[in-house]
Each structure stands twice: as C-alpha cells, then as structure tokens.
Protein backbone atom coordinates (compact mmCIF):
# COMPACT_ATOMS: atom_id res chain seq x y z
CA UNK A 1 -1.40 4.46 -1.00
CA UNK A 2 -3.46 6.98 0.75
CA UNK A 3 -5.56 4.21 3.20
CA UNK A 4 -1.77 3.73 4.36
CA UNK A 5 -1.01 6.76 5.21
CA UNK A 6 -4.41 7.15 7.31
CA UNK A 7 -3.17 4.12 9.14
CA UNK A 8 0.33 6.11 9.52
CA UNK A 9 -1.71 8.89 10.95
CA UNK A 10 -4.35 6.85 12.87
CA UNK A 11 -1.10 5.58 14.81
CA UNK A 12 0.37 9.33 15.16
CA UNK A 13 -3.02 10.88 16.35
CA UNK A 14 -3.39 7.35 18.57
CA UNK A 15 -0.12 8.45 20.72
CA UNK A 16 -1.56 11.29 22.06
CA UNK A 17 -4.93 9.99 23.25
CA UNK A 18 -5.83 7.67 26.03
CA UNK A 19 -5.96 4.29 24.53
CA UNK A 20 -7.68 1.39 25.34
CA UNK A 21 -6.36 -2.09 24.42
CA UNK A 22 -4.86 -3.35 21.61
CA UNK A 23 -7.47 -4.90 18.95
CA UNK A 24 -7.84 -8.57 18.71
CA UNK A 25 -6.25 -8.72 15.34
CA UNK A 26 -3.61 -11.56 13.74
CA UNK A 27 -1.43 -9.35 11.87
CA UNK A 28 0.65 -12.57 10.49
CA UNK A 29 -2.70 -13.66 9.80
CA UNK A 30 -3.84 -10.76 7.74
CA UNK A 31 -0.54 -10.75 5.43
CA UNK A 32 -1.79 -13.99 3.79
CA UNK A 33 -3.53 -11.46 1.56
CA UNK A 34 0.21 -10.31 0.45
CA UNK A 35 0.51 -12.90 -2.38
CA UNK A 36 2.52 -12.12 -5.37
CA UNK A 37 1.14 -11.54 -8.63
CA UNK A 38 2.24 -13.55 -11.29
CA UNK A 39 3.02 -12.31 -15.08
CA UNK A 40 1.40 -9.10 -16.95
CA UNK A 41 -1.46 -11.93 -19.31
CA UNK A 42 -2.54 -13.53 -15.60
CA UNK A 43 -2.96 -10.15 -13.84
CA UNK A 44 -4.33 -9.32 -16.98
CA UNK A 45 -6.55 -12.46 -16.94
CA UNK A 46 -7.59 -11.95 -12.68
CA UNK A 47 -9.33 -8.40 -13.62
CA UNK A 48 -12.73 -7.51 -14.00
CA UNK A 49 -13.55 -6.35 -17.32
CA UNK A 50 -16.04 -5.11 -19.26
CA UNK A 51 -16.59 -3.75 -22.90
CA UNK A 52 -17.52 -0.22 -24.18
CA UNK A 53 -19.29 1.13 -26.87
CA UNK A 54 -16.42 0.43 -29.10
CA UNK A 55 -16.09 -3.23 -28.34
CA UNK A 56 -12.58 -2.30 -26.52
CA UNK A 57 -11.94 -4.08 -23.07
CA UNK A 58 -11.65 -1.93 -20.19
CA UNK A 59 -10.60 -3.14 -16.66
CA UNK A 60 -12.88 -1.84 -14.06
CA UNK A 61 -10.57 -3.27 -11.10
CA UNK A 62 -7.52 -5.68 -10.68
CA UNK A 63 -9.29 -8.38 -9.85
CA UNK A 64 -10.71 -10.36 -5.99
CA UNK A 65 -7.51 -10.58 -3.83
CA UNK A 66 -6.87 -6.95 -5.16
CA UNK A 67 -9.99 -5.57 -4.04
CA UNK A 68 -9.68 -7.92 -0.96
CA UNK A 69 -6.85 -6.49 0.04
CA UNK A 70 -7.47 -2.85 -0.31
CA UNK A 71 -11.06 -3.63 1.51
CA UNK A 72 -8.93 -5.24 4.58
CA UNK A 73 -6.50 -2.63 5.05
CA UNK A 74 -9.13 0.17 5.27
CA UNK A 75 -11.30 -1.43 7.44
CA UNK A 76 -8.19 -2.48 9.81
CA UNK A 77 -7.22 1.16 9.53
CA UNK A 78 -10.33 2.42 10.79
CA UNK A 79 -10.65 -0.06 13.47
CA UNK A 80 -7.43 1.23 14.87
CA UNK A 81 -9.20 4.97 14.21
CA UNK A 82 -12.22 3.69 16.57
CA UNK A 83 -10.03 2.49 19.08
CA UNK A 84 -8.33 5.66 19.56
CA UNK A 85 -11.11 7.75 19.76
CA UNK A 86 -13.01 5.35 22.17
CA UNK A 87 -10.34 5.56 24.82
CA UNK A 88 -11.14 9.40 24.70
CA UNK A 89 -14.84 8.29 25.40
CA UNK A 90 -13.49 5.64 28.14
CA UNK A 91 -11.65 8.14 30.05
CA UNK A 92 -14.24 10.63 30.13
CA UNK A 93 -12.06 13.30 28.11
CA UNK A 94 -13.11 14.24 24.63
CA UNK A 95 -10.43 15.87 22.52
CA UNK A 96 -11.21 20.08 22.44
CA UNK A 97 -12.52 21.89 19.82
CA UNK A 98 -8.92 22.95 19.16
CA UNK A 99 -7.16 19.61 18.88
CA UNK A 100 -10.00 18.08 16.85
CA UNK A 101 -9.48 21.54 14.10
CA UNK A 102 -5.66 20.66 14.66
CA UNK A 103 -5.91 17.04 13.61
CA UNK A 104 -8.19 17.87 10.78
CA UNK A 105 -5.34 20.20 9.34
CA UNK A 106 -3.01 17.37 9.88
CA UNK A 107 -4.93 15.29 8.04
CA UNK A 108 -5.63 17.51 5.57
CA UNK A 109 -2.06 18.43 5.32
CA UNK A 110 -0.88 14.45 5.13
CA UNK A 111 -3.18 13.88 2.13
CA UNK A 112 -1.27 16.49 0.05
CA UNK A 113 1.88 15.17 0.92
CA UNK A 114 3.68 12.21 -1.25
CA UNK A 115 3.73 8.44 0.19
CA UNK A 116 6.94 8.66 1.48
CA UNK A 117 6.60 12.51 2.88
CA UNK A 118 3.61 11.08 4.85
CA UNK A 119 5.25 8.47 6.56
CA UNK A 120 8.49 10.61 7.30
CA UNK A 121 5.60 13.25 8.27
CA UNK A 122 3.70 11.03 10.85
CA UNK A 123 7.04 9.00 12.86
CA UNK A 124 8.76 12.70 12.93
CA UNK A 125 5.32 13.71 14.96
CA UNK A 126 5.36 10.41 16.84
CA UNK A 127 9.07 10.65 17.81
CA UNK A 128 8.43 14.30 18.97
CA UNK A 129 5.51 13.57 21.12
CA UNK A 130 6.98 10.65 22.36
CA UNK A 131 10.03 12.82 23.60
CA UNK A 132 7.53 15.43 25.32
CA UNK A 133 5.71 12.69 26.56
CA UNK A 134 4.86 12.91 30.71
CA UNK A 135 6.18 9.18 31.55
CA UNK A 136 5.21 9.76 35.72
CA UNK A 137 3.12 6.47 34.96
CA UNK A 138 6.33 4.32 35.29
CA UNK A 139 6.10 4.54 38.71
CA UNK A 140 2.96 2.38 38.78
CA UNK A 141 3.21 0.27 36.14
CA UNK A 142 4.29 -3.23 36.55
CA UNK A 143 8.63 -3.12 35.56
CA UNK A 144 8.95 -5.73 33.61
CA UNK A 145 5.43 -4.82 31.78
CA UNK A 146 6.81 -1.58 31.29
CA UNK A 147 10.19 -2.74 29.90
CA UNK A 148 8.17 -5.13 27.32
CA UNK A 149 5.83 -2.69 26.29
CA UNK A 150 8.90 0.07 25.56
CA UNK A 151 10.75 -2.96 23.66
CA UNK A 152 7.88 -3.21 21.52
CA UNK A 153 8.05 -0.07 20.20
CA UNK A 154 11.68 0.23 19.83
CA UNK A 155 10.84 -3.05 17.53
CA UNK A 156 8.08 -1.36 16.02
CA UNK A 157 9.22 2.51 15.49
CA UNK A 158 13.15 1.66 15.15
CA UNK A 159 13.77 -2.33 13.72
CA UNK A 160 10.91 -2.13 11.37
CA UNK A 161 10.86 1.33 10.50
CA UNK A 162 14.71 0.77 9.13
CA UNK A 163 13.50 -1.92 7.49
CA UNK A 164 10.85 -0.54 5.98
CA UNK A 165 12.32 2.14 4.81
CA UNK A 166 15.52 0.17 3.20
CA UNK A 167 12.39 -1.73 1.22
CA UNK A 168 11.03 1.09 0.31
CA UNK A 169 14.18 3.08 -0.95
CA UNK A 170 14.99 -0.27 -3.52
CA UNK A 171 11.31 -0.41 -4.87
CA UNK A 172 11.78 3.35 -5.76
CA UNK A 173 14.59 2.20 -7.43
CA UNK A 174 13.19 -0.52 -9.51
CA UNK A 175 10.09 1.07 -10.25
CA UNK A 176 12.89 4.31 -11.60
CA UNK A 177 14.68 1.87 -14.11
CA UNK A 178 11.49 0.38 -15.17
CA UNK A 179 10.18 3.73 -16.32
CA UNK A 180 13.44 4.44 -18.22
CA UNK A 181 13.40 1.35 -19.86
CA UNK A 182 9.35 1.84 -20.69
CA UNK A 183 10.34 5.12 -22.26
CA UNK A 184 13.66 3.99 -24.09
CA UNK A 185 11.05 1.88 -26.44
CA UNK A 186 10.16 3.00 -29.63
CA UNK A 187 6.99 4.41 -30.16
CA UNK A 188 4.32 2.64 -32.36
CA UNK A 189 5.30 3.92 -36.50
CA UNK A 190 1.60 4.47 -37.81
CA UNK A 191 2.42 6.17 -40.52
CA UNK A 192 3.57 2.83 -41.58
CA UNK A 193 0.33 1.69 -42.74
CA UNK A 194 -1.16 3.12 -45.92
CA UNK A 195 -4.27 3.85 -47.13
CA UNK A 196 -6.44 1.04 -47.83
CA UNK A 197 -10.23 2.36 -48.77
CA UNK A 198 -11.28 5.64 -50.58
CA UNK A 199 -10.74 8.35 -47.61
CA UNK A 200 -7.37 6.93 -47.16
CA UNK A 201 -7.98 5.10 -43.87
CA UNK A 202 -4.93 2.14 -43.15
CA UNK A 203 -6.26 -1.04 -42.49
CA UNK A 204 -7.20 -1.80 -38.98
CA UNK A 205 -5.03 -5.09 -39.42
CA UNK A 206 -1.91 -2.91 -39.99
CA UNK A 207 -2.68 -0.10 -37.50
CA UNK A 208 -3.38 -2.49 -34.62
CA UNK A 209 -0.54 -4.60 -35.35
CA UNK A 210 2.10 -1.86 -35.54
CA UNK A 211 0.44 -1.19 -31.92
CA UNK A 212 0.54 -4.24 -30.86
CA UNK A 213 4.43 -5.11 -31.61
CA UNK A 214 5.21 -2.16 -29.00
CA UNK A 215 2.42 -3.43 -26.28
CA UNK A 216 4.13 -6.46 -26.68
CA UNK A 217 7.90 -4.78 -26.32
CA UNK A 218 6.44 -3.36 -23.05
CA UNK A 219 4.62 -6.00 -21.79
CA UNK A 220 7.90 -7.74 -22.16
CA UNK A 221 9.51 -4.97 -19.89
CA UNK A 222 6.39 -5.18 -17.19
CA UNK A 223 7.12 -9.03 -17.05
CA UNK A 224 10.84 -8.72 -16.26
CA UNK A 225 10.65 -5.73 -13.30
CA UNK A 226 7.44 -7.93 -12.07
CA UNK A 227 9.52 -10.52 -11.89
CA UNK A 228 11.74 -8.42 -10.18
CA UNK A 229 9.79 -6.95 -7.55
CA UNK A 230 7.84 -9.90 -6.83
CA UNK A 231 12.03 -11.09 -5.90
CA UNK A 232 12.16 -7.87 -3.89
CA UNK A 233 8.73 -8.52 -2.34
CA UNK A 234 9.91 -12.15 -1.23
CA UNK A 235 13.23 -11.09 0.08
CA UNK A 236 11.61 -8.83 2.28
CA UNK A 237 8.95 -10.20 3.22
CA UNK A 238 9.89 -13.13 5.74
CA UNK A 239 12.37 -10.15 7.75
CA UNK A 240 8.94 -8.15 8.28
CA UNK A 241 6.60 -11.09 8.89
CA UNK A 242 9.84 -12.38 11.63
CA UNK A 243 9.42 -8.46 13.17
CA UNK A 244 5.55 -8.48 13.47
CA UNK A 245 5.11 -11.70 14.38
CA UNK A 246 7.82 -10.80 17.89
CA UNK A 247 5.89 -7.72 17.81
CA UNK A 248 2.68 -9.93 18.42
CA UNK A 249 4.34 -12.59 20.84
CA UNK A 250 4.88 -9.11 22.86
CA UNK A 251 1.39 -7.75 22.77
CA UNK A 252 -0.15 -11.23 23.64
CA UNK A 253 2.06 -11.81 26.51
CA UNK A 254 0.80 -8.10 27.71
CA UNK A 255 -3.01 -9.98 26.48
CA UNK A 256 -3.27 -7.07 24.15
CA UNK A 257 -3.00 -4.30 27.39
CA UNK A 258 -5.53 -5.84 29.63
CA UNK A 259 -2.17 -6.97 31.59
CA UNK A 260 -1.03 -3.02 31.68
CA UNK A 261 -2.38 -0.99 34.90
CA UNK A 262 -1.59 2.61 33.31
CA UNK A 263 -3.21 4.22 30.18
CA UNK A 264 0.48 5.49 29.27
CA UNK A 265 1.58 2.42 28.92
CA UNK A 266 -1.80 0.91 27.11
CA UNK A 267 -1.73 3.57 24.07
CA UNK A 268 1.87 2.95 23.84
CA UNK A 269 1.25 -0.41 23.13
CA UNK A 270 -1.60 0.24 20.76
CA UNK A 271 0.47 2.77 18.84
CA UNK A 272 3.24 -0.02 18.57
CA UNK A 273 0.81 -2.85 17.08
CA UNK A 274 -0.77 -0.35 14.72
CA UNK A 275 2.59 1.06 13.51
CA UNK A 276 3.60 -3.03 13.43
CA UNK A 277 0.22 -3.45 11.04
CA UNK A 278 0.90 -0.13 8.75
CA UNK A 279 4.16 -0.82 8.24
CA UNK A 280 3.76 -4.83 7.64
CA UNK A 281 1.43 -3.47 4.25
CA UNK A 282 3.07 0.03 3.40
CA UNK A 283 5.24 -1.16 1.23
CA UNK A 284 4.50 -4.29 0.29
CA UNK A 285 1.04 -3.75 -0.46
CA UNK A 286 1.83 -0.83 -2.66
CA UNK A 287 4.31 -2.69 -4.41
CA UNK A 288 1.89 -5.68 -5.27
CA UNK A 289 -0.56 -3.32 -6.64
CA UNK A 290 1.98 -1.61 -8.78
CA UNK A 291 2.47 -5.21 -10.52
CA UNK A 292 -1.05 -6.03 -10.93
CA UNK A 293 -1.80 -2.51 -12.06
CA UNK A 294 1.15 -2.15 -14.40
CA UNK A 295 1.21 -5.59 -15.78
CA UNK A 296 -2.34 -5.45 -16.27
CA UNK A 297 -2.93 -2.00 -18.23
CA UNK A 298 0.21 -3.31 -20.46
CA UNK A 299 -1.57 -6.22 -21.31
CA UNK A 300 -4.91 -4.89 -21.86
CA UNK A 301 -3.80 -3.06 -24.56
CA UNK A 302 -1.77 -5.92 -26.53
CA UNK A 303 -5.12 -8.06 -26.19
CA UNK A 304 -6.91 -5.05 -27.92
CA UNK A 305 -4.06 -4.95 -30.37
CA UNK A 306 -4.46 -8.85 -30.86
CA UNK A 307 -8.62 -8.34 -31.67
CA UNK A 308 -7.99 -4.88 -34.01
CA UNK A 309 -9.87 -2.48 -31.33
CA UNK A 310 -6.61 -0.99 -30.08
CA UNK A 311 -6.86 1.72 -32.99
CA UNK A 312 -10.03 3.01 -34.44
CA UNK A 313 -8.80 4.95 -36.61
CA UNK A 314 -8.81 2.46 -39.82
CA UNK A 315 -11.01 0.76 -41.89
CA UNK A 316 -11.66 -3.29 -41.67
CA UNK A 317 -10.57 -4.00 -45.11
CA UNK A 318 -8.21 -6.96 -45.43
C-alpha cells in the first residue's frame, strides 16, 4: 500500500528534522477499523456497485469500513507529515533547497520501489541516521526521560519491526499458495456450448454457466485462504496491539514530549509513535484489503454468471 509507505517515509524524513510533540492520537483506538472481513458473497455484498451499459455489475469500491480505513490512514499519515515539517517552522530552520530536492528524490525513489523494498528502504535510512546522529543533548535531558524515550524506540524500530516483518513474510506466503491454487483450476470449456440460433451463437444459459462453475471453483479457493488470513490476521494482531499499546503507555507518561526538555529527544519520540502507527496498519491493513478485494472480484463474477451477463457472447435462446 503506497499511503503506507508515505507513513514509512514521513517517519524516516521525521528523524532528521526538529520535531515537535507527539500528536494527540489513540493508536489502539484507531485499529478498531482493523476488522476482519468475512466470506467472498459478504465482501461481495458490503461493495458499492453499480451497472454498465451491459447490465453487468461492476464494483466501484469495497465497501464503508474499506474506504474508512484507507481515508484514516492517509490523513494520520499526513498529520505525522505536518508535524515534521512544523518543528522546522518552530525552530526557525527551514530545510535547504538541497535537502528538500534530496527528499523529493527519496520519495520519488520509494514510490518505485515494492511494499516490502520500501519499508526495508526507509528503517535502513532511519538506522543509519540514527547511528550518525549528534546525541550531545543527553547531557540535558532529564535520565530517566531519556532512558524511556530510547526504550520506546527500541520497542518501536526493533520488537515491532521483527514482528512485523515475521507477519509479513507468512502473508507472502499464503497469498503465494493461494495464487497456485487459483491457477491449478481449470479454465472455463466454452467450446462446450453449441450453437443455438442461426449465426451459431451458444446460448447465454450454457456460456454463463460453464463460467460460472469455475467462479464458483475459485470463489471456493478465495473463501478458504480468507479464512486463512483472517486466522493469520487474528494471531497477530493482539502481539501488535500489546506492542503499541506499551508504546503509548510510554509516550503518555513523556505527555506526548511536552515532558522532554531537548528537541533530540522530542523527534525521537515522534519518530517512535509514528513508526508504532505505520507499522500497527502495514501489514494488517494490506492484508484485509487483499480479502475484501479478492473475495469480492471472485464473487462479482459468479453473481454475473448466476444472472447470464458474465458472457456476452451468446444469444438468449432457451
């Protein structure tokens, strides 16, 4: 999902600015959107539809939480964006001509790049510039501030991240069998069908239920890796929720950086708590749109199947 990997990058770009606080945002909160679809005929049945000139229904998008989702993460992402580049305002040091044509090319460069290239892309930049990093501002930051604020990112950028990443590598794999098995079903026979009327056209009754029979093969197969994934989704997702939500009890103790004297420490603690938010819907909220959108466009096609529109190519001859 590309809005992800603008939050990925919103975090990277975040490190190396001078932050203000973190945003008054319930991440725990904000998951609620993370519900599970159900089978392929109700994420079928949640979409908006409409019908074209050919009486065939066409999904124009998966449906409210869907959208609702989608909507939330982009305009979280961007509030993150805003809050980096007001701390440049705040401190009274706008990025150069040179770093804003630099980030631009990294930007550029990250939307070219796959999912999981960006996010390897954007924590190999944050680990770098974390290591280069001037940390002089120890000395007049609070200790045990300091040693909370550096836990949280360890929890964010190492605890997470693994996790993450082991969720990540397993939905690659399930969504890698599912293909094979979509492909290792036999493609619809038309030839099947004979002429019915006198240019030879098959009946639409034949041709849409030879279609039909393999829409419902694979809507079979979409049911049982949705089924699937939604399991993956669920085993996963009270480990991240447990993360973020320490993550959280972290930043509020630190009341979101107002508690932290030093702007090293204060974009160090926004970069954790966006990193906590990108990675709490990376995965997971690419893997629920892969069932909705999957299930969906399988079942679309059956229910065309099921009212003879599938295939146009016939005549309406009993």
């Amino acid at each position: 999902m590309k809005k992800i990997a603008i939050i990925l990058f919103a975090c990277t770009f975040a490190t190396s600015l001078r932050a203000q606080k973190c945003l008054d945002i319930n991440i725990l909160a904000q998951m609620a959107h993370l519900e599970a679809p159900g089978t392929a005929a109700s994420c079928f049945g949640a979409c908006s539809t409409r019908k074209n000139e050919e009486h065939q229904t066409v999904i124009v998008d998966y449906g409210t939480q869907d959208v609702q989702l989608d909507e939330m993460v982009k305009r979280v992402g961007q509030d993150f964006t805003n809050a980096s580049v007001a701390g440049v305002s705040v401190s009274g040091q706008m990025p150069s001509s040179g770093q804003i044509d630099d980030a631009k090319a990294l930007a550029a460069k990250m939307q070219s790049m796959s999912q999981d290239e960006r996010r390897a892309y954007a924590m190999q930049m944050a680990e770098n510039m974390q290591a280069n990093r001037q940390v002089s501002a120890a000395n007049s930051e609070d200790p045990q501030n300091a040693r909370l604020v550096m836990a949280t990112v360890d929890l964010v950028t190492r605890q997470l991240k693994l996790l993450d990443d082991e969720f990540a590598a397993k939905a690659r794999g399930l969504r890698e069998e599912e293909r094979k098995e979509r492909d290792a079903v036999k493609l619809p026979d038309y030839n099947s069908c004979p002429g019915v009327d006198k240019t030879g056209l098959p009946s639409c009754g034949c041709l849409n239920g030879v279609g039909g029979a393999y829409w419902t093969k694979i809507v079979a197969v979409e049911d049982n890796y949705n089924n699937r994934k939604t399991a993956l989704l669920q085993s996963y997702l009270p480990r991240i929720k447990a993360l973020v939500g320490h993550a959280e009890d972290n930043i509020s103790k630190l009341q979101y950086g107002n508690a932290l004297r030093t702007a090293f420490y204060k974009k160090e603690l926004l970069s954790a708590q966006s990193s906590a938010f990108g990675f709490a819907f990376d995965i997971s909220g690419s893997l629920i749109h892969d069932i909705r959108k999957s299930g969906a466009d399988a079942y679309v096609n059956k229910y065309n199947a099921d009212n003879l529109v599938l295939n146009l190519g016939c005549s309406h001859q009993k």
